[in-house]
PDB file of N, CA and C in Angstrom:
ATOM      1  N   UNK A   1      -5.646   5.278  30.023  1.00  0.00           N
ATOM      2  CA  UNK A   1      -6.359   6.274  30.789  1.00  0.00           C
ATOM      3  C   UNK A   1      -7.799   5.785  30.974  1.00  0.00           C
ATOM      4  N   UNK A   2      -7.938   5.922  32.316  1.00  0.00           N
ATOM      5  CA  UNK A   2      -9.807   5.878  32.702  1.00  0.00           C
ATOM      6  C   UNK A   2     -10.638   6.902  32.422  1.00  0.00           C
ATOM      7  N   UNK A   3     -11.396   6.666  31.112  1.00  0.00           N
ATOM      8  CA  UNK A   3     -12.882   7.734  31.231  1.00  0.00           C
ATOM      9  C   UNK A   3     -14.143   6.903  31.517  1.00  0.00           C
ATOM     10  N   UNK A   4     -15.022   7.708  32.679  1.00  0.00           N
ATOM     11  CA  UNK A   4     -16.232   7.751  32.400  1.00  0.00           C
ATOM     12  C   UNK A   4     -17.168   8.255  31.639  1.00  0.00           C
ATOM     13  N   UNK A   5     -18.081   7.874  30.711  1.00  0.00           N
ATOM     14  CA  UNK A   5     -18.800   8.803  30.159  1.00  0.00           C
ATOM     15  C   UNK A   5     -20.357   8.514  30.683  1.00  0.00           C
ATOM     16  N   UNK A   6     -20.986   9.774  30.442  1.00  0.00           N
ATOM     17  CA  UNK A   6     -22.174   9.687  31.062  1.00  0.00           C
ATOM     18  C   UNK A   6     -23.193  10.776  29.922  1.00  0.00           C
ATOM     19  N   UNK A   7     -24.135   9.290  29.753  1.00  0.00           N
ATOM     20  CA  UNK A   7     -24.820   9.773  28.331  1.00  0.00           C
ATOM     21  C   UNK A   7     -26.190  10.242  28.638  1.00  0.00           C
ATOM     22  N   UNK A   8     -26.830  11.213  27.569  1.00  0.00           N
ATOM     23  CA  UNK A   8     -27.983  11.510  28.103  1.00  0.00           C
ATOM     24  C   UNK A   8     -28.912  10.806  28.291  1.00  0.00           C
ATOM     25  N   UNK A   9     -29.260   9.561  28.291  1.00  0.00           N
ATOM     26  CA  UNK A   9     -30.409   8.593  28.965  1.00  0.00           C
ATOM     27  C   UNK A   9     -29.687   8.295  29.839  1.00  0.00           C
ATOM     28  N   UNK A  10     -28.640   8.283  30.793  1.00  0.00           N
ATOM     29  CA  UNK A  10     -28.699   8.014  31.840  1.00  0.00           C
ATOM     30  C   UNK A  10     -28.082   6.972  32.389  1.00  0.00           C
ATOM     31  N   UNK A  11     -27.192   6.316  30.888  1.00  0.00           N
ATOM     32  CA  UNK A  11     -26.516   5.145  31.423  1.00  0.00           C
ATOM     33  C   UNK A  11     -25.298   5.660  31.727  1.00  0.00           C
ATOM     34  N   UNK A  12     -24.075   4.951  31.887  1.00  0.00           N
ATOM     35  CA  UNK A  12     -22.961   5.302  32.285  1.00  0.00           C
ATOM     36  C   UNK A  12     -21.510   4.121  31.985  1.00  0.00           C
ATOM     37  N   UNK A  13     -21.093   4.793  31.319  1.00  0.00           N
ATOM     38  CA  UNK A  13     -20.053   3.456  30.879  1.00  0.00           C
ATOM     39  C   UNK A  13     -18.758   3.713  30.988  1.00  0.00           C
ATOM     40  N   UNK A  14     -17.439   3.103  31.704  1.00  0.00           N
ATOM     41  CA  UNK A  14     -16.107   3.440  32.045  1.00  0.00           C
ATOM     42  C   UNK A  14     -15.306   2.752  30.831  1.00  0.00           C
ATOM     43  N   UNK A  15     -14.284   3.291  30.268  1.00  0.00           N
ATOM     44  CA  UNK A  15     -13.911   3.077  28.847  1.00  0.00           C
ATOM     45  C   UNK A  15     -11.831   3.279  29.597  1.00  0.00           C
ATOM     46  N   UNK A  16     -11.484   2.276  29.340  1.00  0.00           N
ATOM     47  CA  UNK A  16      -9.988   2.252  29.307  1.00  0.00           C
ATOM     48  C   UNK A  16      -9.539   2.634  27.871  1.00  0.00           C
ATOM     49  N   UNK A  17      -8.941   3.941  27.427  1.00  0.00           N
ATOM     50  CA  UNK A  17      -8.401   4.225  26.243  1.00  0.00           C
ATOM     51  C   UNK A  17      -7.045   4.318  26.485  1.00  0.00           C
ATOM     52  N   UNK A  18      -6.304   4.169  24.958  1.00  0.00           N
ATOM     53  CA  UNK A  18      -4.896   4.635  25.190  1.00  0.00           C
ATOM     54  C   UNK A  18      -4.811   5.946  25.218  1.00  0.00           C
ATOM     55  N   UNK A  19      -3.632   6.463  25.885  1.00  0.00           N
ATOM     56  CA  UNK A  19      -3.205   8.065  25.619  1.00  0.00           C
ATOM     57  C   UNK A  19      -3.493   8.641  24.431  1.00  0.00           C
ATOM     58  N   UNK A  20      -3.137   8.106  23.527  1.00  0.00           N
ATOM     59  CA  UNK A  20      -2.508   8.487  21.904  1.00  0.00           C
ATOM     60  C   UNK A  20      -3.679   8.816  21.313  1.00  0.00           C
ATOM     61  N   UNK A  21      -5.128   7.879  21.660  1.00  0.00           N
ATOM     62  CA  UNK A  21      -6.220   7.674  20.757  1.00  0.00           C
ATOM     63  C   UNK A  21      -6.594   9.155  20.812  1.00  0.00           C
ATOM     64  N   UNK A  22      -6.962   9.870  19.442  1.00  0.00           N
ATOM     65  CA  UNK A  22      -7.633  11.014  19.116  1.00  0.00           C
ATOM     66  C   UNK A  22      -9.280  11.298  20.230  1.00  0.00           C
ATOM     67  N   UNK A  23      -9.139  12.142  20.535  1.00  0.00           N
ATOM     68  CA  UNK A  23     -10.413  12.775  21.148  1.00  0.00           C
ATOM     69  C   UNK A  23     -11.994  12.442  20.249  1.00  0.00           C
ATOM     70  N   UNK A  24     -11.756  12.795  19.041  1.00  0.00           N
ATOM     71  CA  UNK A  24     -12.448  12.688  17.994  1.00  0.00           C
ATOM     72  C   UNK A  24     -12.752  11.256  17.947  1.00  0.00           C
ATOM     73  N   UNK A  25     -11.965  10.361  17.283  1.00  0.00           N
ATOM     74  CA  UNK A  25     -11.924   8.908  17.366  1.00  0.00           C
ATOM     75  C   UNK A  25     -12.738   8.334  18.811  1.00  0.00           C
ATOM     76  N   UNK A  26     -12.278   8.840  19.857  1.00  0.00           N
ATOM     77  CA  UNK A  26     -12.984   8.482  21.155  1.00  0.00           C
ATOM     78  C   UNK A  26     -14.542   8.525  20.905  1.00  0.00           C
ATOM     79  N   UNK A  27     -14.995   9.900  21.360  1.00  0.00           N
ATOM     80  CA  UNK A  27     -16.204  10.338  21.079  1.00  0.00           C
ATOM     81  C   UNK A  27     -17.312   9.714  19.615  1.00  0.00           C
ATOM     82  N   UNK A  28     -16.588   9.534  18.594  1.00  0.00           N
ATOM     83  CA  UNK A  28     -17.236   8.232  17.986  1.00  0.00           C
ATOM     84  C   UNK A  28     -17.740   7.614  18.555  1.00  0.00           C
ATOM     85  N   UNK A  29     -16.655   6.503  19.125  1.00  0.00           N
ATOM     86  CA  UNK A  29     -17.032   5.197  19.419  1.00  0.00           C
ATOM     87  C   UNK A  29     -18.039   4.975  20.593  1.00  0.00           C
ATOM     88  N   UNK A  30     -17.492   6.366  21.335  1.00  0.00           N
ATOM     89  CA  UNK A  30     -18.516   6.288  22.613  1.00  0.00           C
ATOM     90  C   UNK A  30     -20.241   6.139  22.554  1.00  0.00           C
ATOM     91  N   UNK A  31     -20.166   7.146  20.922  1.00  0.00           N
ATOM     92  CA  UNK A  31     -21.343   7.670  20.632  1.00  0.00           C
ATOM     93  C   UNK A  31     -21.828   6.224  20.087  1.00  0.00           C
ATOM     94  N   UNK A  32     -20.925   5.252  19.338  1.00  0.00           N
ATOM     95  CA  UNK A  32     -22.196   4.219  18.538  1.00  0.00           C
ATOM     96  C   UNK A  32     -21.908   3.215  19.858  1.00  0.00           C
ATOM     97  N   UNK A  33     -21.865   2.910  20.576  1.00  0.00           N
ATOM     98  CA  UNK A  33     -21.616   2.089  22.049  1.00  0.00           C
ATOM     99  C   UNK A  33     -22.993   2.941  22.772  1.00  0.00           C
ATOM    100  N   UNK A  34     -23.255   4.212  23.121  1.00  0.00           N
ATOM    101  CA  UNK A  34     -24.326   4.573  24.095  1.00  0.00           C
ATOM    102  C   UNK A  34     -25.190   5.490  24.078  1.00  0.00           C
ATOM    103  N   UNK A  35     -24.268   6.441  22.281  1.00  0.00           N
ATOM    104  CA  UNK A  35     -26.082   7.189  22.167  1.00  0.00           C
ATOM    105  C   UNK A  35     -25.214   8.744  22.086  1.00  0.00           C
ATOM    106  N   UNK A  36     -25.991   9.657  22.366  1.00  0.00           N
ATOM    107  CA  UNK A  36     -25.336  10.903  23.234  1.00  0.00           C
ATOM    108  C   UNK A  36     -24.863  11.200  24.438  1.00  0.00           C
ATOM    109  N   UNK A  37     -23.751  12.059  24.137  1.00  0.00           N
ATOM    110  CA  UNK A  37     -23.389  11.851  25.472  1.00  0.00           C
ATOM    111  C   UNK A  37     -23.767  13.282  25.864  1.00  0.00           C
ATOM    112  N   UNK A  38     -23.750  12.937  27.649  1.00  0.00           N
ATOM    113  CA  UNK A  38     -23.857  14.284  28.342  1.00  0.00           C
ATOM    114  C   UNK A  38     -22.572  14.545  29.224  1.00  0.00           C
ATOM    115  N   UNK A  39     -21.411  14.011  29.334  1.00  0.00           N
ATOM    116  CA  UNK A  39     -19.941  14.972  29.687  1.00  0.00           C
ATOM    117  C   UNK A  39     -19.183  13.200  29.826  1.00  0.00           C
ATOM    118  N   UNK A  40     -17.774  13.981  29.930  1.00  0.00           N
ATOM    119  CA  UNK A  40     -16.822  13.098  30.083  1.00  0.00           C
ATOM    120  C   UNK A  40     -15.900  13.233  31.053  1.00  0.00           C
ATOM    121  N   UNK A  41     -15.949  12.031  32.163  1.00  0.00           N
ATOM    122  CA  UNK A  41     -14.996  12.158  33.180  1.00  0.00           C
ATOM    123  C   UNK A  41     -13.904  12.038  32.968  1.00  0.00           C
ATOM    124  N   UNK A  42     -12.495  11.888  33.431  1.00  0.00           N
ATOM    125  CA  UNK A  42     -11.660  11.430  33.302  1.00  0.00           C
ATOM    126  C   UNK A  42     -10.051  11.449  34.325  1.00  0.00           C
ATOM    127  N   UNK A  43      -9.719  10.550  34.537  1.00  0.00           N
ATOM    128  CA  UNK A  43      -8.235  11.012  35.713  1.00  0.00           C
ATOM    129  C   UNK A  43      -7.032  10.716  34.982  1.00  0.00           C
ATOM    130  N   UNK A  44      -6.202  11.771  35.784  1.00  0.00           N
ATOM    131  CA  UNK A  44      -5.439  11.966  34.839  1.00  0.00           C
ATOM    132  C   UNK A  44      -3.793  10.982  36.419  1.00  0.00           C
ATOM    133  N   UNK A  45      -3.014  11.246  36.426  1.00  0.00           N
ATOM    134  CA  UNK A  45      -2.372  10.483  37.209  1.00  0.00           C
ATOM    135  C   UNK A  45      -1.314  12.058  37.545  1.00  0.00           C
ATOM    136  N   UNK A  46      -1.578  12.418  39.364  1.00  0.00           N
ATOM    137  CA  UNK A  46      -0.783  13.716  39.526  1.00  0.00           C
ATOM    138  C   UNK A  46       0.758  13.473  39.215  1.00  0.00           C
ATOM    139  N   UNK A  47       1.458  14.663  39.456  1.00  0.00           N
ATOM    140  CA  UNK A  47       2.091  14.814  39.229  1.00  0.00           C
ATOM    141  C   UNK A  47       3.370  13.849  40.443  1.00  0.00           C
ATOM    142  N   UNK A  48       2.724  13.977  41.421  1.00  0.00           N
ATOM    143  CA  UNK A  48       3.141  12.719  42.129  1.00  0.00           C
ATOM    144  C   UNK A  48       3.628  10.883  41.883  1.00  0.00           C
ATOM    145  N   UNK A  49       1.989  10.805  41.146  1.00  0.00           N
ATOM    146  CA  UNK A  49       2.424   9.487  40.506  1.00  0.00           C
ATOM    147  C   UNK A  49       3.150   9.479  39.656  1.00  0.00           C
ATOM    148  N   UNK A  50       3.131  10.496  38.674  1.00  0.00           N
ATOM    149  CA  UNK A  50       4.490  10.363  37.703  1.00  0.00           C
ATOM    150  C   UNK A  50       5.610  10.604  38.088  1.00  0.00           C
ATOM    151  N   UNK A  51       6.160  10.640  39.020  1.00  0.00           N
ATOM    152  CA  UNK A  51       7.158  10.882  39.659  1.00  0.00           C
ATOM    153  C   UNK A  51       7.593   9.250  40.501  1.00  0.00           C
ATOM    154  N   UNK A  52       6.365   8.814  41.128  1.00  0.00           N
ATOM    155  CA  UNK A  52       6.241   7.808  41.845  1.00  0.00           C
ATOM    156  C   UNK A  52       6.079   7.690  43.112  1.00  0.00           C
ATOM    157  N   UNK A  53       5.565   8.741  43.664  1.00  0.00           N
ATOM    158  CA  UNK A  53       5.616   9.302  44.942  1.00  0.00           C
ATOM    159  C   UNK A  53       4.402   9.339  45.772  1.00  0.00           C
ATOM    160  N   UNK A  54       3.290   8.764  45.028  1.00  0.00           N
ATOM    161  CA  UNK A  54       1.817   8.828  45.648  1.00  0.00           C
ATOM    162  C   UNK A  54       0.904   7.668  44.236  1.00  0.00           C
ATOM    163  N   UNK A  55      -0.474   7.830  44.815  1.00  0.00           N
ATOM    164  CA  UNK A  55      -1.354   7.545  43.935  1.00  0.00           C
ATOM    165  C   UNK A  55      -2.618   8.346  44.104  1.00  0.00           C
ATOM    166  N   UNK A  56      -2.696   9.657  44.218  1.00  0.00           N
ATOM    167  CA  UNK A  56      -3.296  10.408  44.156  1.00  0.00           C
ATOM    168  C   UNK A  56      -3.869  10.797  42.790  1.00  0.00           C
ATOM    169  N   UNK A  57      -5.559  10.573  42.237  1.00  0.00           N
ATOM    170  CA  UNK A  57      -5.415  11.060  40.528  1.00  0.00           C
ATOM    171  C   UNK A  57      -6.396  12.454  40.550  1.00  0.00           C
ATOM    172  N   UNK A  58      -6.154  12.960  39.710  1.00  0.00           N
ATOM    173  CA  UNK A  58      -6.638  14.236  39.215  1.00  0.00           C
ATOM    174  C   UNK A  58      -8.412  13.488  38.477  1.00  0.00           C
ATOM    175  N   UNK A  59      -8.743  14.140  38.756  1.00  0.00           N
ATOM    176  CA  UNK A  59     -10.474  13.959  37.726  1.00  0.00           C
ATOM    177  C   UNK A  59     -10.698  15.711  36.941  1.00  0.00           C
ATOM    178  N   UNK A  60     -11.527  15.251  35.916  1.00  0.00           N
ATOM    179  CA  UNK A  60     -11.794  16.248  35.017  1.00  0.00           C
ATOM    180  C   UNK A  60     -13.386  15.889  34.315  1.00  0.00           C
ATOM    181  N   UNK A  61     -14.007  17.004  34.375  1.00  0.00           N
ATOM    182  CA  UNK A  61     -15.332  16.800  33.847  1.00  0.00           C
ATOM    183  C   UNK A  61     -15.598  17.950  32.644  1.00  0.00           C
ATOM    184  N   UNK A  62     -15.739  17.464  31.036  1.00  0.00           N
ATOM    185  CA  UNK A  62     -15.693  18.215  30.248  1.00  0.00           C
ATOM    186  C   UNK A  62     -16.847  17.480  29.263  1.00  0.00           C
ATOM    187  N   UNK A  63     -17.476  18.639  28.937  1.00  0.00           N
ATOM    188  CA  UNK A  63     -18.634  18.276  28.221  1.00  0.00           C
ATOM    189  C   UNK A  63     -18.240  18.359  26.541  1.00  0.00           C
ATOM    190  N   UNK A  64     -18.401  17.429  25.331  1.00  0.00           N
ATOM    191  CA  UNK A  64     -18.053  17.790  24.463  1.00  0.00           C
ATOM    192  C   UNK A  64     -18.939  18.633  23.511  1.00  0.00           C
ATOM    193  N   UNK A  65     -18.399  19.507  22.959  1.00  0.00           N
ATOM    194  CA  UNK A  65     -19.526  20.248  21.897  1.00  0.00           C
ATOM    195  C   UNK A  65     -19.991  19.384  20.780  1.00  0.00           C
ATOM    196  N   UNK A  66     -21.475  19.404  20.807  1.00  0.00           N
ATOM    197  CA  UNK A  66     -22.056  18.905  19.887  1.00  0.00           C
ATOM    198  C   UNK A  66     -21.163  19.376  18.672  1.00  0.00           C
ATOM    199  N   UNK A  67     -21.439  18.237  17.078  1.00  0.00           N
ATOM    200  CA  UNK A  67     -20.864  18.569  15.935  1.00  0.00           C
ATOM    201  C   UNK A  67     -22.395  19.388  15.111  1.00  0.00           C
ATOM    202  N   UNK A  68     -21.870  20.315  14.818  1.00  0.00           N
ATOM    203  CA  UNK A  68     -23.231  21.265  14.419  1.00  0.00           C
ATOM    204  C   UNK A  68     -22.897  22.037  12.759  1.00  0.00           C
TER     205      UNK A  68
END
């Protein structure tokens, strides 16, 4: 899966993860790679492509909650 993440200084870095990898585990690594982040893109593949019928992808923009 393709995420973008986009951190609060302003850089921006595209990260190929596997499916499987924990959310948690992600957001780590993202964090010692670029700092804080400020949201996470990501496409998901419609329901089309899983089928095989297009290449149309879904995007998603979700901000993670700080650990507090």
């Amino acid at each position: 899966m393709k995420i973008l993440v986009n951190f609060k200084s302003g850089y921006k870095q595209t990260f190929i993860v596997p499916k499987n990898m924990l959310a948690v585990e992600f957001r780590n690594m993202a964090r010692a790679i670029g700092g804080q982040i400020e949201s996470i893109e990501f496409s998901l593949p419609s329901r089309r492509v899983s089928s095989g019928m297009g290449t149309e992808l879904r995007e998603g923009v979700f901000q993670l909650p700080e650990k507090g």
